[in-house]
C-alpha atoms as a PDB file:
ATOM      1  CA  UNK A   1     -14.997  -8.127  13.806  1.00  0.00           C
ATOM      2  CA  UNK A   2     -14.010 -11.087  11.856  1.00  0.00           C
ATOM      3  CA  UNK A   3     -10.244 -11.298  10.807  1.00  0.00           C
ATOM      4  CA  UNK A   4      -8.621 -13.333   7.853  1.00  0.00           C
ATOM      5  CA  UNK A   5      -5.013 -13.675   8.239  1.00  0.00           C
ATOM      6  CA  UNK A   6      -2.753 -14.940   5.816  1.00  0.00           C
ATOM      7  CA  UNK A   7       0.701 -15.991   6.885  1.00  0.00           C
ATOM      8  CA  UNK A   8       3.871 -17.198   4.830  1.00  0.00           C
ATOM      9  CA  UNK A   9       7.565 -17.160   5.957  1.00  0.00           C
ATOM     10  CA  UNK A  10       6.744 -15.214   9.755  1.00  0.00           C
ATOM     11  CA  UNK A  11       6.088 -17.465  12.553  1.00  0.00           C
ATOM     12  CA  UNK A  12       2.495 -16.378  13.662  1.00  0.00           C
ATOM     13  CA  UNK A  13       3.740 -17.575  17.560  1.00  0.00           C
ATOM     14  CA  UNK A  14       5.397 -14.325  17.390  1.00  0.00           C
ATOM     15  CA  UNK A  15       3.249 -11.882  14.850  1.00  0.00           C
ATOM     16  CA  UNK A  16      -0.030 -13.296  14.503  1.00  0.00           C
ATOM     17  CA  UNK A  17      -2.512 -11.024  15.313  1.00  0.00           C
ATOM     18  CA  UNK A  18      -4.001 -11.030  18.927  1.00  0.00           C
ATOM     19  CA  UNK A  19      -7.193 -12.588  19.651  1.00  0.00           C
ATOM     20  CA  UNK A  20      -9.920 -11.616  21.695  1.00  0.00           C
ATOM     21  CA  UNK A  21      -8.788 -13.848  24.761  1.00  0.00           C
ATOM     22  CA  UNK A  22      -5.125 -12.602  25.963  1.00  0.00           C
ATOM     23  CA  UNK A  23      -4.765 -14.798  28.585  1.00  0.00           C
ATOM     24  CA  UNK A  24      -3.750 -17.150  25.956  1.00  0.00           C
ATOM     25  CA  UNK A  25       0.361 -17.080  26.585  1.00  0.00           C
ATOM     26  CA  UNK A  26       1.087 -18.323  22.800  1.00  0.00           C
ATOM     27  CA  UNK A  27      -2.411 -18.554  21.278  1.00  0.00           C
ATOM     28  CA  UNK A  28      -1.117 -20.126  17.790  1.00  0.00           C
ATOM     29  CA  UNK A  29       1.302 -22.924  17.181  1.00  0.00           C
ATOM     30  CA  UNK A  30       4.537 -22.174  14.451  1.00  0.00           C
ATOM     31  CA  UNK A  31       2.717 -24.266  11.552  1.00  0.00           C
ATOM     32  CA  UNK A  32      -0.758 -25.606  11.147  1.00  0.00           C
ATOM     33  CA  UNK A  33      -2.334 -24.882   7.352  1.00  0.00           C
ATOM     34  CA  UNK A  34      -6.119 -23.292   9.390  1.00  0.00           C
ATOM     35  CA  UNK A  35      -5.874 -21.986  13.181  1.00  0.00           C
ATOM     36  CA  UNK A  36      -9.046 -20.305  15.227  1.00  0.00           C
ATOM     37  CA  UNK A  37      -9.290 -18.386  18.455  1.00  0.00           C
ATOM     38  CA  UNK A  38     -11.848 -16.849  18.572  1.00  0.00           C
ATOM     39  CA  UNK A  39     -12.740 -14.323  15.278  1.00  0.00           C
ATOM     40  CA  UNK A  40      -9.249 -14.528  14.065  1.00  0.00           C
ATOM     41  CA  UNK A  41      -8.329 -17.013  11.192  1.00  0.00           C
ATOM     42  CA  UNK A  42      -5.086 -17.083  10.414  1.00  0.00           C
ATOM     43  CA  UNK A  43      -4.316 -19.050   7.102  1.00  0.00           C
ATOM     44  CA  UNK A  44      -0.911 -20.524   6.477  1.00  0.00           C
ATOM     45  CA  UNK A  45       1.136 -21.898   3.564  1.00  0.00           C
ATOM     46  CA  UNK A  46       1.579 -25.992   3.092  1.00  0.00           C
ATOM     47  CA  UNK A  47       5.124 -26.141   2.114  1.00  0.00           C
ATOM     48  CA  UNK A  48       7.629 -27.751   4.658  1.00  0.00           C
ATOM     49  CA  UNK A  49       9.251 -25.169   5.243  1.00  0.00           C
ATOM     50  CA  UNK A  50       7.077 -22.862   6.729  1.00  0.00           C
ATOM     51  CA  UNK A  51       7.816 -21.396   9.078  1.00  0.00           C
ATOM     52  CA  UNK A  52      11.227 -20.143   7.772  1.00  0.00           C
ATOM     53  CA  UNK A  53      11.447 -16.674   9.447  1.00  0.00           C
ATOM     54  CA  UNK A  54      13.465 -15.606   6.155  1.00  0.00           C
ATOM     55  CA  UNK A  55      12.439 -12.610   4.123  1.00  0.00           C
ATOM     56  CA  UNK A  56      11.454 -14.295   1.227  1.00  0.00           C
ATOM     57  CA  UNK A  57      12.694 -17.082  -0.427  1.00  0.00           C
ATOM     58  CA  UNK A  58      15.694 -16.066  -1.333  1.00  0.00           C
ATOM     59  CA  UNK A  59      15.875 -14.105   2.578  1.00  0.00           C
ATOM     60  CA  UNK A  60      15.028 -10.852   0.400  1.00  0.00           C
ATOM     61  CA  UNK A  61      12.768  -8.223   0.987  1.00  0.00           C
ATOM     62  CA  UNK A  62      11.869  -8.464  -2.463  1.00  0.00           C
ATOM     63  CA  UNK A  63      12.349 -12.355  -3.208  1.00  0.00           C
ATOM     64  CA  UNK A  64       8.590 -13.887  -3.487  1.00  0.00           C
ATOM     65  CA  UNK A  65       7.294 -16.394  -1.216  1.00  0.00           C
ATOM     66  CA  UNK A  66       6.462 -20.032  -2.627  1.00  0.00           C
ATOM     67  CA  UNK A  67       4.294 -20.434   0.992  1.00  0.00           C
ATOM     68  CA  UNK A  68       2.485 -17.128  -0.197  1.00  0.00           C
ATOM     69  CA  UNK A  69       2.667 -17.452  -4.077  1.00  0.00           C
ATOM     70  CA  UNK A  70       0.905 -21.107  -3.580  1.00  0.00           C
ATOM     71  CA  UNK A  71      -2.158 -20.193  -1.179  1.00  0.00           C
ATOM     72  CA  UNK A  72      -5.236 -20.800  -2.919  1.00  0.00           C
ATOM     73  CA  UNK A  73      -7.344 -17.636  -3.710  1.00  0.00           C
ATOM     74  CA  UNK A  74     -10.285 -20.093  -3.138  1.00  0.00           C
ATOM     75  CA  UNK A  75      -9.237 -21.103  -0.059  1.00  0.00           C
ATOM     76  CA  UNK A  76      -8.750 -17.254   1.353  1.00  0.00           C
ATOM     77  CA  UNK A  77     -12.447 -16.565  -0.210  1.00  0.00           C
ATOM     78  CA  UNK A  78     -14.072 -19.915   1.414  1.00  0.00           C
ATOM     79  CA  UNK A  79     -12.405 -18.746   5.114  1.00  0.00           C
ATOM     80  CA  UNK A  80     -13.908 -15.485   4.588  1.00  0.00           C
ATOM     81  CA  UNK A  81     -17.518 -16.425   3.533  1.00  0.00           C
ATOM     82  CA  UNK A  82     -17.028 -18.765   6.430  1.00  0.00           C
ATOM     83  CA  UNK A  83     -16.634 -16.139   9.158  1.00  0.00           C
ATOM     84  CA  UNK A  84     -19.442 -14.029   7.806  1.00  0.00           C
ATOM     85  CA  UNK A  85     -21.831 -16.659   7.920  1.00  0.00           C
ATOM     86  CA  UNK A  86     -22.624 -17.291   4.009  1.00  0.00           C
ATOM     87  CA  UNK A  87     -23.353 -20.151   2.123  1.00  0.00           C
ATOM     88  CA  UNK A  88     -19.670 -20.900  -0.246  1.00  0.00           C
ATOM     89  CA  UNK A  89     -20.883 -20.421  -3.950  1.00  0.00           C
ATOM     90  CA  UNK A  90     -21.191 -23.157  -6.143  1.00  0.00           C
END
């Protein structure tokens, strides 16, 4: 099963989802805008900053996320038709 993950502020070193090979000891590095192993995708954010580890911008719960907030819905939608195999539209 394909997986899209989108990642902000959390380092995906220590959350990112696990991929099918787990004899990888750290199978994603802290910052990289696309990563693969495997069927996982894991999308990040382009500011500098990322990864912060913070809880928002503001290190809130309910602060928003410029890394997040900035991720283009076009760019989420081309990494998915990607990993299903179809052709991006237009």
């Amino acid at each position: 099963m394909p997986v899209i993950a989108l990642y902000g502020p959390i380092n995906p070193r220590y959350f990112g989802p696990w991929p099918p090979n787990p004899t990888l000891a750290v199978p994603y590095v802290s910052h990289a805008l696309v990563q693969r192993v495997g069927k996982v995708t894991l999308l990040q954010g382009s500011p500098p900053c990322v990864p912060c580890d913070r809880a928002g911008c503001e290190d809130r719960n309910d602060s928003a996320s410029v890394c997040l907030l900035t991720m283009a819905p076009a760019r989420v939608v081309a990494e998915v038709d990607r990993a299903l195999g179809r052709a991006p539209l237009g």
